[in-house]
N, C-alpha and C. Protein backbone atom coordinates (compact mmCIF):
# COMPACT_ATOMS: atom_id res chain seq x y z
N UNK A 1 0.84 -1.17 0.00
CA UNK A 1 0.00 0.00 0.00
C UNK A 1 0.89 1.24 0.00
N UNK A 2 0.76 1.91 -0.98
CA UNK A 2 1.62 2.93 -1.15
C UNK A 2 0.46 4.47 -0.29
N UNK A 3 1.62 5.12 0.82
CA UNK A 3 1.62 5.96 1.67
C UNK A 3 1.06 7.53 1.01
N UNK A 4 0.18 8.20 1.78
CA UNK A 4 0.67 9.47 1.51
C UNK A 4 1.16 10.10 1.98
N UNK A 5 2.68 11.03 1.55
CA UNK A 5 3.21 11.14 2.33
C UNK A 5 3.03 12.90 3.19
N UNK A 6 2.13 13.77 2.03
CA UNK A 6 1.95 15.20 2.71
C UNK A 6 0.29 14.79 3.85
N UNK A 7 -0.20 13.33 4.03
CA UNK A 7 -1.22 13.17 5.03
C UNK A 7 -0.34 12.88 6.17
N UNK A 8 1.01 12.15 5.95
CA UNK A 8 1.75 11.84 6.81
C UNK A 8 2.13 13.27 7.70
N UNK A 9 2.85 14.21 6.58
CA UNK A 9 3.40 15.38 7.74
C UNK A 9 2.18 16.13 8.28
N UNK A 10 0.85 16.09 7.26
CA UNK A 10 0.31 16.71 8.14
C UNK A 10 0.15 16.12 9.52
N UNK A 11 -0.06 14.76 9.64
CA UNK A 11 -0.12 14.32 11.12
C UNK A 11 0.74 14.56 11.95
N UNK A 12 2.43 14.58 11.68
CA UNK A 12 3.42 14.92 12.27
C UNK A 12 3.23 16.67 12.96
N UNK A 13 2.80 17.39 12.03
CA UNK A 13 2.20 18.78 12.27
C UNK A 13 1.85 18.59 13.43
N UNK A 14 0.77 17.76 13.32
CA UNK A 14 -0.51 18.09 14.14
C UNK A 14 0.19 18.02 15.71
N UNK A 15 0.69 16.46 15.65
CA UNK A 15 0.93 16.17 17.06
C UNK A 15 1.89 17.21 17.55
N UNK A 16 2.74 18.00 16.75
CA UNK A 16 3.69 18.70 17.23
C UNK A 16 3.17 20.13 17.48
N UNK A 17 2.13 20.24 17.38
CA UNK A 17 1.27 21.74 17.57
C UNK A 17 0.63 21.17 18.68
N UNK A 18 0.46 20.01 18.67
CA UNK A 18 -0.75 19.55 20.18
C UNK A 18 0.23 19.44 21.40
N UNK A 19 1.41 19.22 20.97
CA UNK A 19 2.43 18.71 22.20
C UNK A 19 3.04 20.28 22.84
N UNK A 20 2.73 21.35 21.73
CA UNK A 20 3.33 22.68 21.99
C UNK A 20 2.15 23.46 23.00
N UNK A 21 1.13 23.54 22.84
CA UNK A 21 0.12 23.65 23.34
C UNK A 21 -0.04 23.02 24.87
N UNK A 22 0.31 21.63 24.75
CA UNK A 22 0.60 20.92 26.04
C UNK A 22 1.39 21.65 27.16
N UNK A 23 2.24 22.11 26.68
CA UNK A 23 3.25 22.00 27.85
C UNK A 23 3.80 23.66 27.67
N UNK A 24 2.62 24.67 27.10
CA UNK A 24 2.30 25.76 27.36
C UNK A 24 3.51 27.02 26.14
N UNK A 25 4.11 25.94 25.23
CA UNK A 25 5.45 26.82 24.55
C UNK A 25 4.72 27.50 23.18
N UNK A 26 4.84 28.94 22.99
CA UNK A 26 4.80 29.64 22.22
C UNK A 26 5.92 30.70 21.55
N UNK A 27 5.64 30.98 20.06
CA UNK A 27 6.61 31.72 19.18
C UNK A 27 6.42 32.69 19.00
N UNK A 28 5.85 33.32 19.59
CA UNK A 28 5.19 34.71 19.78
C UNK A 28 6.63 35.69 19.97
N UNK A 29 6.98 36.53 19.01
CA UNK A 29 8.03 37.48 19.14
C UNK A 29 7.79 38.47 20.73
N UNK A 30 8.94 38.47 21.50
CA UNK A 30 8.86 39.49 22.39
C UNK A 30 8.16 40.23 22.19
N UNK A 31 7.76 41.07 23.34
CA UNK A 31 6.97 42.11 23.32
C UNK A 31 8.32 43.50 23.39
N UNK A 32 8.15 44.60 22.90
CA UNK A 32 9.29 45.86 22.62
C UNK A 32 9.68 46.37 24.12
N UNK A 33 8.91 45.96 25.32
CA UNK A 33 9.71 46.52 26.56
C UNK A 33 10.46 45.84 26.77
N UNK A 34 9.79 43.99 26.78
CA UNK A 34 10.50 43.25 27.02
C UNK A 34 12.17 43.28 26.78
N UNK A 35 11.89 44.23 25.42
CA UNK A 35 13.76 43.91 24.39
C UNK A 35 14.29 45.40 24.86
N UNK A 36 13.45 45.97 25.18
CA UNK A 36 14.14 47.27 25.82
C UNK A 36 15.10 46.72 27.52
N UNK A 37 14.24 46.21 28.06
CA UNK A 37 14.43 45.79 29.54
C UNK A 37 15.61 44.70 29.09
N UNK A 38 15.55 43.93 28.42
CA UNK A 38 16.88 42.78 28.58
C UNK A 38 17.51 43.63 28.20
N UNK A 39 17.94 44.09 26.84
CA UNK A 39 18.67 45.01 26.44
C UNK A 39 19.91 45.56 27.67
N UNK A 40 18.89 46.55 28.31
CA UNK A 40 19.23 47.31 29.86
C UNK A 40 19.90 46.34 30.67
N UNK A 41 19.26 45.03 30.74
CA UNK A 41 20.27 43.69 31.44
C UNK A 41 21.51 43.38 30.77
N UNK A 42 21.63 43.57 29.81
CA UNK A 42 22.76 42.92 29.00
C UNK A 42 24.24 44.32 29.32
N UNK A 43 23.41 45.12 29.08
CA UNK A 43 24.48 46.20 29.25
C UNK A 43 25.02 46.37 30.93
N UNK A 44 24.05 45.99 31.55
CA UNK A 44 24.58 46.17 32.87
C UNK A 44 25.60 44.87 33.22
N UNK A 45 24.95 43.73 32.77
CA UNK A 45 26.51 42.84 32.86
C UNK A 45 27.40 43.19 32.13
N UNK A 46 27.33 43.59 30.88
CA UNK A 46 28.76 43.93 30.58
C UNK A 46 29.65 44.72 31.74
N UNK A 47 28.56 45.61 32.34
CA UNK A 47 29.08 46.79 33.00
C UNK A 47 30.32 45.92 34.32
N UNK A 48 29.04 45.09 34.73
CA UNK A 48 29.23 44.42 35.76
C UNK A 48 30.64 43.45 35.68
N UNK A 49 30.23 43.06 34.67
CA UNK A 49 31.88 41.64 34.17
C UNK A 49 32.69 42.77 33.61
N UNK A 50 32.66 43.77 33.64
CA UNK A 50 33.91 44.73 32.74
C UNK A 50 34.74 44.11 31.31
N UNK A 51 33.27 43.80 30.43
CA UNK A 51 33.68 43.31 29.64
C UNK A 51 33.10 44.50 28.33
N UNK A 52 33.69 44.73 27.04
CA UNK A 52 33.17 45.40 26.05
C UNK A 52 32.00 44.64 25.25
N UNK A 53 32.60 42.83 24.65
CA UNK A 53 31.63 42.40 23.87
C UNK A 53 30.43 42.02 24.73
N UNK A 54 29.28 41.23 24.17
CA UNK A 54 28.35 40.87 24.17
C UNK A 54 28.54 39.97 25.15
N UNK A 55 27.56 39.95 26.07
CA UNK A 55 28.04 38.52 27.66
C UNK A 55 26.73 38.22 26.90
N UNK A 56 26.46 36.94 27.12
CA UNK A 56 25.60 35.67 26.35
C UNK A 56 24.75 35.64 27.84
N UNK A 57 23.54 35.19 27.49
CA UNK A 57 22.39 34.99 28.53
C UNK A 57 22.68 33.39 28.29
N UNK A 58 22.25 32.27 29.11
CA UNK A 58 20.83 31.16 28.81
C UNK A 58 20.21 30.78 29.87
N UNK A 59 19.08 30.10 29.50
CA UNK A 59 18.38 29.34 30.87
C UNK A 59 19.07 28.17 31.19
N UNK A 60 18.87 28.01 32.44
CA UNK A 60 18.86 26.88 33.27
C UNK A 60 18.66 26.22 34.21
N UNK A 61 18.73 25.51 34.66
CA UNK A 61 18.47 25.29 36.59
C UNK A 61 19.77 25.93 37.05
N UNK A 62 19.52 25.66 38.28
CA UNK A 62 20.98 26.47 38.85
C UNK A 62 22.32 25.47 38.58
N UNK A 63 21.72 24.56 38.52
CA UNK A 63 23.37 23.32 38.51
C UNK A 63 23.98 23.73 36.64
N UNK A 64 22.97 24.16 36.10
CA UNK A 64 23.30 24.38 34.50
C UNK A 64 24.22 25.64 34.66
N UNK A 65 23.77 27.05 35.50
CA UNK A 65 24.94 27.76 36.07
C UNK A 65 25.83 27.64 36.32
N UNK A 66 26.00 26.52 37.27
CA UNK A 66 27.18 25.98 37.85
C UNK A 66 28.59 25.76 37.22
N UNK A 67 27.40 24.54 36.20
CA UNK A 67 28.24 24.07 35.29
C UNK A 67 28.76 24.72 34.12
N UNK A 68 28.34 26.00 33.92
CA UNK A 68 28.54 26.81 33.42
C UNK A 68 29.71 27.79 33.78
N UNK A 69 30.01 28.15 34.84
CA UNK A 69 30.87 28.72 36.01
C UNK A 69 32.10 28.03 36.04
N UNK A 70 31.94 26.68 36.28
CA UNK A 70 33.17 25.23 35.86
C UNK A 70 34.12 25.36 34.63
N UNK A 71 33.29 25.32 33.23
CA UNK A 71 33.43 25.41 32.24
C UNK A 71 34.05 26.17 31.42
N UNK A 72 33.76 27.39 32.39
CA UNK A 72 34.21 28.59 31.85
C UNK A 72 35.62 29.28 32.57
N UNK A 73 35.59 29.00 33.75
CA UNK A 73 36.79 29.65 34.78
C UNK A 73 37.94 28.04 34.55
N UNK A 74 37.29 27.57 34.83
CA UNK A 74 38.37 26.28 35.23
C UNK A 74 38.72 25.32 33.95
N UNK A 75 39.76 24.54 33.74
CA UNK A 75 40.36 23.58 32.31
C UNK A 75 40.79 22.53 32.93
N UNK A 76 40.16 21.29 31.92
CA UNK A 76 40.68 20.01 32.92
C UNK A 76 42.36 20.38 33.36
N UNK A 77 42.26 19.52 34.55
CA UNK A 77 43.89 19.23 35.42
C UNK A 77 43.86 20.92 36.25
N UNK A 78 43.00 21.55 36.40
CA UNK A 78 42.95 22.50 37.05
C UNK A 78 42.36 21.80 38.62
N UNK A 79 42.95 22.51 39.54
CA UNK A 79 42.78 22.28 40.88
C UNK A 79 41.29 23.22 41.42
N UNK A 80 40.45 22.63 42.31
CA UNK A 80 39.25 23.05 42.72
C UNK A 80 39.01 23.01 44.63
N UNK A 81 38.69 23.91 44.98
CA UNK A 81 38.32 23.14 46.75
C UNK A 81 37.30 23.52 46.53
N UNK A 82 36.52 22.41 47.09
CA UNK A 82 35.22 22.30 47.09
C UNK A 82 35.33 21.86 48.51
N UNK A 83 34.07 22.96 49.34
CA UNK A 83 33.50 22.33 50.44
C UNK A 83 32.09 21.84 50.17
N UNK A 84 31.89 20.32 51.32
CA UNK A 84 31.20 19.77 50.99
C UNK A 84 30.26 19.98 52.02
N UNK A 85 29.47 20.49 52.06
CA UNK A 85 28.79 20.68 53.03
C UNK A 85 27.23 20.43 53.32
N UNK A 86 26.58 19.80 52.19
CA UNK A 86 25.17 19.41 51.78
C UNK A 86 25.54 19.15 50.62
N UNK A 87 24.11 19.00 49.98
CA UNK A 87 24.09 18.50 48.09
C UNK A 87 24.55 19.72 47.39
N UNK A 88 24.73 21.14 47.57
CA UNK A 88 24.93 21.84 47.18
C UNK A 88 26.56 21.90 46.90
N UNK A 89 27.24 21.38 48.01
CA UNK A 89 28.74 21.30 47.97
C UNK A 89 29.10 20.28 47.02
N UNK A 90 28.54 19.38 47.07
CA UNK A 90 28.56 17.60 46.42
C UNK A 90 28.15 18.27 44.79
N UNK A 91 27.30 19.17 44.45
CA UNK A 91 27.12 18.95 43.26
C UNK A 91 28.35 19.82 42.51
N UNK A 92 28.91 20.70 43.69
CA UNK A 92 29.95 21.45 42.77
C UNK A 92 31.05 20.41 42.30
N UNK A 93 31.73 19.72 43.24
CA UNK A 93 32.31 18.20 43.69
C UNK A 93 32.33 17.35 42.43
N UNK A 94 30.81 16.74 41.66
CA UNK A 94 30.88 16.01 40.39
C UNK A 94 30.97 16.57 39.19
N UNK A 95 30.56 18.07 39.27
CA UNK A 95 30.55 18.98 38.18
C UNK A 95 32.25 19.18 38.14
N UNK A 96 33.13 19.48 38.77
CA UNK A 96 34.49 19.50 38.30
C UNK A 96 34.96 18.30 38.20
N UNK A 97 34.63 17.11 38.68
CA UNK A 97 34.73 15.58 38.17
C UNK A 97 34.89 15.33 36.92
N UNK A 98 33.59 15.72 36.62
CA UNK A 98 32.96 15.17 35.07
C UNK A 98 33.77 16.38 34.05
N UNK A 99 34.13 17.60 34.60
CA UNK A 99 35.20 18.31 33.57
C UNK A 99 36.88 18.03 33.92
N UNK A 100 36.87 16.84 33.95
CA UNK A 100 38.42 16.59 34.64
C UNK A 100 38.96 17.53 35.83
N UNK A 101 38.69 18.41 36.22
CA UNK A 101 39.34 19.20 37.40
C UNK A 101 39.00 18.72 38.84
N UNK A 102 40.71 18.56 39.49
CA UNK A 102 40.70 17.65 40.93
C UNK A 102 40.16 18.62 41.40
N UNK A 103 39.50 18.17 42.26
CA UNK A 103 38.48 18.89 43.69
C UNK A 103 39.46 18.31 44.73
N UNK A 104 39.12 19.46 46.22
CA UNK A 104 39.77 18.67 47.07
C UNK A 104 38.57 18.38 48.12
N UNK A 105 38.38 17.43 48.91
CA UNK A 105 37.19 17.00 49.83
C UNK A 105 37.26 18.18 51.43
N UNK A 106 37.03 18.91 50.89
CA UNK A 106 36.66 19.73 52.64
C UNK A 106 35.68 19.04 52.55
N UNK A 107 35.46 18.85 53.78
CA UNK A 107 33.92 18.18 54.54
C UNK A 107 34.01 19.28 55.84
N UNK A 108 32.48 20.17 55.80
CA UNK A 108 32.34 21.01 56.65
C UNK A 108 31.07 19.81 57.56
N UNK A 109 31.13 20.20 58.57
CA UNK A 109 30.39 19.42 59.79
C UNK A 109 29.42 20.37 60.36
């Protein structure tokens, strides 16, 4: 049985407009304060990092920060102290793991 294949994408469409809808994501261009107001954010980190070019935004959870922070300051075989002091200490701990950089184990009590 030979397929059709523009009934096919339309179905592919579909579910992918129903799944967008789901879980609340829209393409709706900013609104103009919005790009005024980041704008105003962007320049103030530059201000802030005393940097000239463009400092890059993204989302994340905070451990995506983190790991972001890791990534960026530190190069594997770079040395790290990490205190460990809850999950918060522990996650800094595997995040320089997993980028090759030794941590050293403070354990705060």
């Amino acid at each position: 049985m030979k397929r059709n294949i523009s009934s096919r994408l339309d179905r592919q469409c579909f579910r992918r407009r129903s799944f967008l809808k789901m879980v609340g994501a829209h393409h709706a261009p900013p609104e103009p304060e919005f790009e005024r107001i980041f704008a105003e954010i962007r320049e103030g980190l530059k201000y802030l990092s005393r940097r000239k070019n463009e400092v890059l935004t993204f989302t994340s959870s905070g451990t995506g920060a983190m790991e972001g922070a890791v990534s960026n300051i530190l190069s594997t075989g770079d040395k790290a102290i990490v205190v460990r002091g809850g999950k918060f200490g522990e996650r800094w701990g595997e995040i320089c793991k997993a980028y090759g950089i030794e941590s050293s184990r403070s354990i705060c009590m």
